[in-house]
Structures are given as structure tokens and as C-alpha cells.
C-alpha atoms as a PDB file:
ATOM      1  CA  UNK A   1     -20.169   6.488 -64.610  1.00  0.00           C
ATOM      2  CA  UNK A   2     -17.597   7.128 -62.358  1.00  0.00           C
ATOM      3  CA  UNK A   3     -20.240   8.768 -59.732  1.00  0.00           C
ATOM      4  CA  UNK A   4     -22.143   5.045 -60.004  1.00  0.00           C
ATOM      5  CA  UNK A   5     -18.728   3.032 -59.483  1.00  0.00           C
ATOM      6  CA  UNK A   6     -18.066   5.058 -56.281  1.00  0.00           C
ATOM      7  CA  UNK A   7     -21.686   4.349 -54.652  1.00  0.00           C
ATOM      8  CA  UNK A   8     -21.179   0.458 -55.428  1.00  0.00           C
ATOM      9  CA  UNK A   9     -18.020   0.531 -53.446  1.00  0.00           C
ATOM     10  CA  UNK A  10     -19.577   2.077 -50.339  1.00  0.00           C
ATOM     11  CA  UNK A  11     -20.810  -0.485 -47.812  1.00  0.00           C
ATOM     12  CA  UNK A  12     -24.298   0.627 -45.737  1.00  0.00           C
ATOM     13  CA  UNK A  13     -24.141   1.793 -42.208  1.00  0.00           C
ATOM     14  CA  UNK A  14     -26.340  -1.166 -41.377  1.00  0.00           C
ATOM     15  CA  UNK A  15     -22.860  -3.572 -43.091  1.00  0.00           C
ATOM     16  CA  UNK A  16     -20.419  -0.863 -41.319  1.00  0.00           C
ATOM     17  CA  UNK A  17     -22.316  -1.334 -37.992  1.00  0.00           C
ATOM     18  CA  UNK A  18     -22.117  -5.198 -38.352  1.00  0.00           C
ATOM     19  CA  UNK A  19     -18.282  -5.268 -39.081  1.00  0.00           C
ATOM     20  CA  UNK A  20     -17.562  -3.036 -36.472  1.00  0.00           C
ATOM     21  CA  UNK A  21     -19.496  -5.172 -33.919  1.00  0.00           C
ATOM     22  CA  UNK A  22     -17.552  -8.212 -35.610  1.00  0.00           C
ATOM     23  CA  UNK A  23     -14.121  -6.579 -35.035  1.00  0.00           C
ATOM     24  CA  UNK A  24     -14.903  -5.363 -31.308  1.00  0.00           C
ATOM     25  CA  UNK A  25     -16.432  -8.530 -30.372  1.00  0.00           C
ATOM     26  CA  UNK A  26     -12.959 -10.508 -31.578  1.00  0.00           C
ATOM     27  CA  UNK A  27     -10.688  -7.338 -30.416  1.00  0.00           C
ATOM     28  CA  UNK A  28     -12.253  -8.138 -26.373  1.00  0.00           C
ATOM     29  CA  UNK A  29     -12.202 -11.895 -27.236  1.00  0.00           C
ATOM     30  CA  UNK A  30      -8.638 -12.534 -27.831  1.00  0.00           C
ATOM     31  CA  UNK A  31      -6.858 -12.086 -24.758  1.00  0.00           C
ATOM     32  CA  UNK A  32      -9.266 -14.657 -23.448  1.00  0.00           C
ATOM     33  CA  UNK A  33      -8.092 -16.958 -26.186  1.00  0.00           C
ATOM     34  CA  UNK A  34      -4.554 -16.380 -25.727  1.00  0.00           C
ATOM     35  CA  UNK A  35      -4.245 -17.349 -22.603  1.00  0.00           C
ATOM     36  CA  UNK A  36      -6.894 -20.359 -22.936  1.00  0.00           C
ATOM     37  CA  UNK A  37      -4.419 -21.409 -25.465  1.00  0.00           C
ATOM     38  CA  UNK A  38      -1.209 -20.625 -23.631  1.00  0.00           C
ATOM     39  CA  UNK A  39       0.130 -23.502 -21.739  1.00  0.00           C
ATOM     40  CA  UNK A  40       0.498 -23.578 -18.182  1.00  0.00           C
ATOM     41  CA  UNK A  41       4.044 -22.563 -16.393  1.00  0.00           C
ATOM     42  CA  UNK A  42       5.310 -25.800 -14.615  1.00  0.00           C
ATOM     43  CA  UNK A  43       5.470 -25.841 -11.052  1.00  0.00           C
ATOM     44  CA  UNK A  44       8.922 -26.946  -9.585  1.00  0.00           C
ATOM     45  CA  UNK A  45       7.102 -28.675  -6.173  1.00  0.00           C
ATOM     46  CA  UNK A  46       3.934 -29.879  -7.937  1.00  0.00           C
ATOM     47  CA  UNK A  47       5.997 -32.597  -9.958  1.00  0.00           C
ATOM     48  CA  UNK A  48       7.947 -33.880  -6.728  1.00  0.00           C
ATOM     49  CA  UNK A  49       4.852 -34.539  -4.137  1.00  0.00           C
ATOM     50  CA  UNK A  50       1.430 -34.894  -5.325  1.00  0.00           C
ATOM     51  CA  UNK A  51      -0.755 -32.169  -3.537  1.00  0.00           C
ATOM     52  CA  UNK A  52      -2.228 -33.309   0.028  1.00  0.00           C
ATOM     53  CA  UNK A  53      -5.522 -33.613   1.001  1.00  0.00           C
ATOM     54  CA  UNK A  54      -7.378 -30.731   3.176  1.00  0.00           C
ATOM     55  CA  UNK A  55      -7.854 -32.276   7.043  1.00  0.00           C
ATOM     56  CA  UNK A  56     -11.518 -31.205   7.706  1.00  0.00           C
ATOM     57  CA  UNK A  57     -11.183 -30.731  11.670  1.00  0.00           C
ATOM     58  CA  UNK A  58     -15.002 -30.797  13.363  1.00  0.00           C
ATOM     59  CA  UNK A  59     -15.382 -29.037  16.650  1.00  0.00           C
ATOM     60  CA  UNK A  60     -18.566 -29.621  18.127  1.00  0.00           C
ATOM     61  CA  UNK A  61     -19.889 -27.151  20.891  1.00  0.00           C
ATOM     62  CA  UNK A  62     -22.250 -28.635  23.752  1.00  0.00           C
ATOM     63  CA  UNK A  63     -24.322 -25.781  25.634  1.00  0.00           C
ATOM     64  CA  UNK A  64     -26.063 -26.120  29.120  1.00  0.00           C
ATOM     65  CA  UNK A  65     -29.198 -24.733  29.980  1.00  0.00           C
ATOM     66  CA  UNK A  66     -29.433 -24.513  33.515  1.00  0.00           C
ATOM     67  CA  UNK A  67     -32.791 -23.717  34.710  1.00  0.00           C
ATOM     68  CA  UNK A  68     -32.912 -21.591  38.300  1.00  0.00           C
ATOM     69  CA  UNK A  69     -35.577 -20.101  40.100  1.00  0.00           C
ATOM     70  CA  UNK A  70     -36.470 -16.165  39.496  1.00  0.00           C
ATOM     71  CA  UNK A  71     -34.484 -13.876  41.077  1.00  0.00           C
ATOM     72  CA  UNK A  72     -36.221 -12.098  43.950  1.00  0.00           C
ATOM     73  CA  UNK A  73     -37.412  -8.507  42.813  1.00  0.00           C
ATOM     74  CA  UNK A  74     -34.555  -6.337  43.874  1.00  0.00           C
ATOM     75  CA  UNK A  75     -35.522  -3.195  45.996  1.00  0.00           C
ATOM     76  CA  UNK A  76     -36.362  -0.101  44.367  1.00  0.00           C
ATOM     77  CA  UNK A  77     -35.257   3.066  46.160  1.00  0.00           C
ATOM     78  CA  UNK A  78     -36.188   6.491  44.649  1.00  0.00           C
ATOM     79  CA  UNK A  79     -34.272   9.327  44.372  1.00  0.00           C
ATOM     80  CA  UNK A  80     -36.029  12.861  43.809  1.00  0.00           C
ATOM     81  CA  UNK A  81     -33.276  15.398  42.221  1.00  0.00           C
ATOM     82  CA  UNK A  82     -34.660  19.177  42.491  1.00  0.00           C
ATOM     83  CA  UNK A  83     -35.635  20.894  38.668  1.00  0.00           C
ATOM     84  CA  UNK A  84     -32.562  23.401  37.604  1.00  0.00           C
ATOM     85  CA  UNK A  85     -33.262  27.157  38.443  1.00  0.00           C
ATOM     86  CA  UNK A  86     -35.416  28.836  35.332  1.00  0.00           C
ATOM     87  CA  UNK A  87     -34.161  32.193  36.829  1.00  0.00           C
ATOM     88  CA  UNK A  88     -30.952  34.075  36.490  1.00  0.00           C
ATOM     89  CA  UNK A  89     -29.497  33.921  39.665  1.00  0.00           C
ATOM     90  CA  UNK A  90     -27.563  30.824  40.964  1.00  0.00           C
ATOM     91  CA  UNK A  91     -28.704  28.401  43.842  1.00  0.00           C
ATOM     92  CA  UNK A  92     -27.116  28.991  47.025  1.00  0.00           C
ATOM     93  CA  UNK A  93     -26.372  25.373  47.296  1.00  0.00           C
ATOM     94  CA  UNK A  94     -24.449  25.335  44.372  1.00  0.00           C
ATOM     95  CA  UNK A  95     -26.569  23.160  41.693  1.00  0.00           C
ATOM     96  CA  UNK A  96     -27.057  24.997  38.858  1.00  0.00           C
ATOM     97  CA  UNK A  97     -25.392  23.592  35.671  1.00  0.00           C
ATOM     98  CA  UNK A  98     -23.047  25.977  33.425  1.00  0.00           C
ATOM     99  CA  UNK A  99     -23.753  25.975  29.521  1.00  0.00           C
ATOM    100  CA  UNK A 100     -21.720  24.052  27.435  1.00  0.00           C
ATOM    101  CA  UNK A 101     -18.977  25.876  25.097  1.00  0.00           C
ATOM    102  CA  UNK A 102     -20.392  26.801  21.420  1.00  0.00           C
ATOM    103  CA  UNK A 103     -19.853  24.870  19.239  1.00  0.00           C
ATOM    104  CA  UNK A 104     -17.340  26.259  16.010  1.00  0.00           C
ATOM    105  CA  UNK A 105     -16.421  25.039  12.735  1.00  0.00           C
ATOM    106  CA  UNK A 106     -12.688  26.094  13.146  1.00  0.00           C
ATOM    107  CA  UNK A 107     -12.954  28.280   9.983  1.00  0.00           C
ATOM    108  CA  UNK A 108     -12.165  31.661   9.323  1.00  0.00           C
END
């Protein structure tokens, strides 16, 4: 009998689930209640003036379109610049470009 009196007094995980739900859903819930049912600190200026209204200041912004003939096509003057040197040796006029510095991750 006493193995019968001790399975009666167990609840189901199904009940256990439900109760625990019922106790987490109230444990995040009152904070939010507490201070819903708090009342409100009084404000020492808010008795002495009632609060102003906002000014609502408009600035409207006029643009002109001015409308003027096409420029005239400007004048196009081409410059040819000689191809670097594919060979080792420099050019005597002093054109050829050095390589830039490698690059380094500043680690050991």
C-alpha cells in the first residue's frame, strides 16, 4: 500500500510542465506589474508651469532652374605617352618606373 500512496502523490510531467510554465510566465511578469502599479515620482517643475507647446517652425526652400544654352564642345588635345621598357636595361631618357616596396605583414 504504501508503494500505491507514493504514485498518487506524484504529479505527471505533462502537470509538472504546466506549473512550471505557470510559475515562469508570472516570475517574467511581475516586474512589469510592479512598476505598472508603482506610482509615479512627482516632478518639482511639472506642478508650477504646465508643459509648453512644441513651436513647429516651417522652412520652405525655393529652387531655380535656369535653363542656358550647351556649352561649346571643349577642345580635345591628345597626348601619346611611350609604353615602359619590357627589357632590363633603363631608358636613356630616364622613364622607366621603379617597383614598388613588398609588401610585409610586420610579423616575425
Amino acid at each position: 500500500m504504501s508503494e500505491a500512496a507514493r504514485r498518487r502523490r506524484r504529479l505527471s510531467r505533462g502537470a509538472l510542465r504546466a506549473i512550471a510554465w505557470v510559475a515562469g510566465g508570472a516570475a517574467f511578469a511581475a516586474p512589469f506589474a510592479s512598476l505598472t502599479l508603482s506610482p509615479r515620482p512627482a516632478s518639482a517643475g511639472a506642478e508650477a508651469a504646465p508643459p509648453r507647446r512644441q513651436v513647429v517652425i516651417v522652412k520652405r526652400i525655393t529652387r531655380r532652374v535656369i535653363v542656358r544654352a550647351a556649352p561649346e564642345a571643349p577642345q580635345v588635345r591628345y597626348v601619346y605617352v611611350g609604353g615602359g621598357s619590357t627589357g632590363g636595361t633603363a631608358d636613356p631618357g630616364g622613364s622607366a618606373v621603379a617597383a614598388p616596396p613588398p609588401v610585409t605583414t610586420g610579423g616575425s
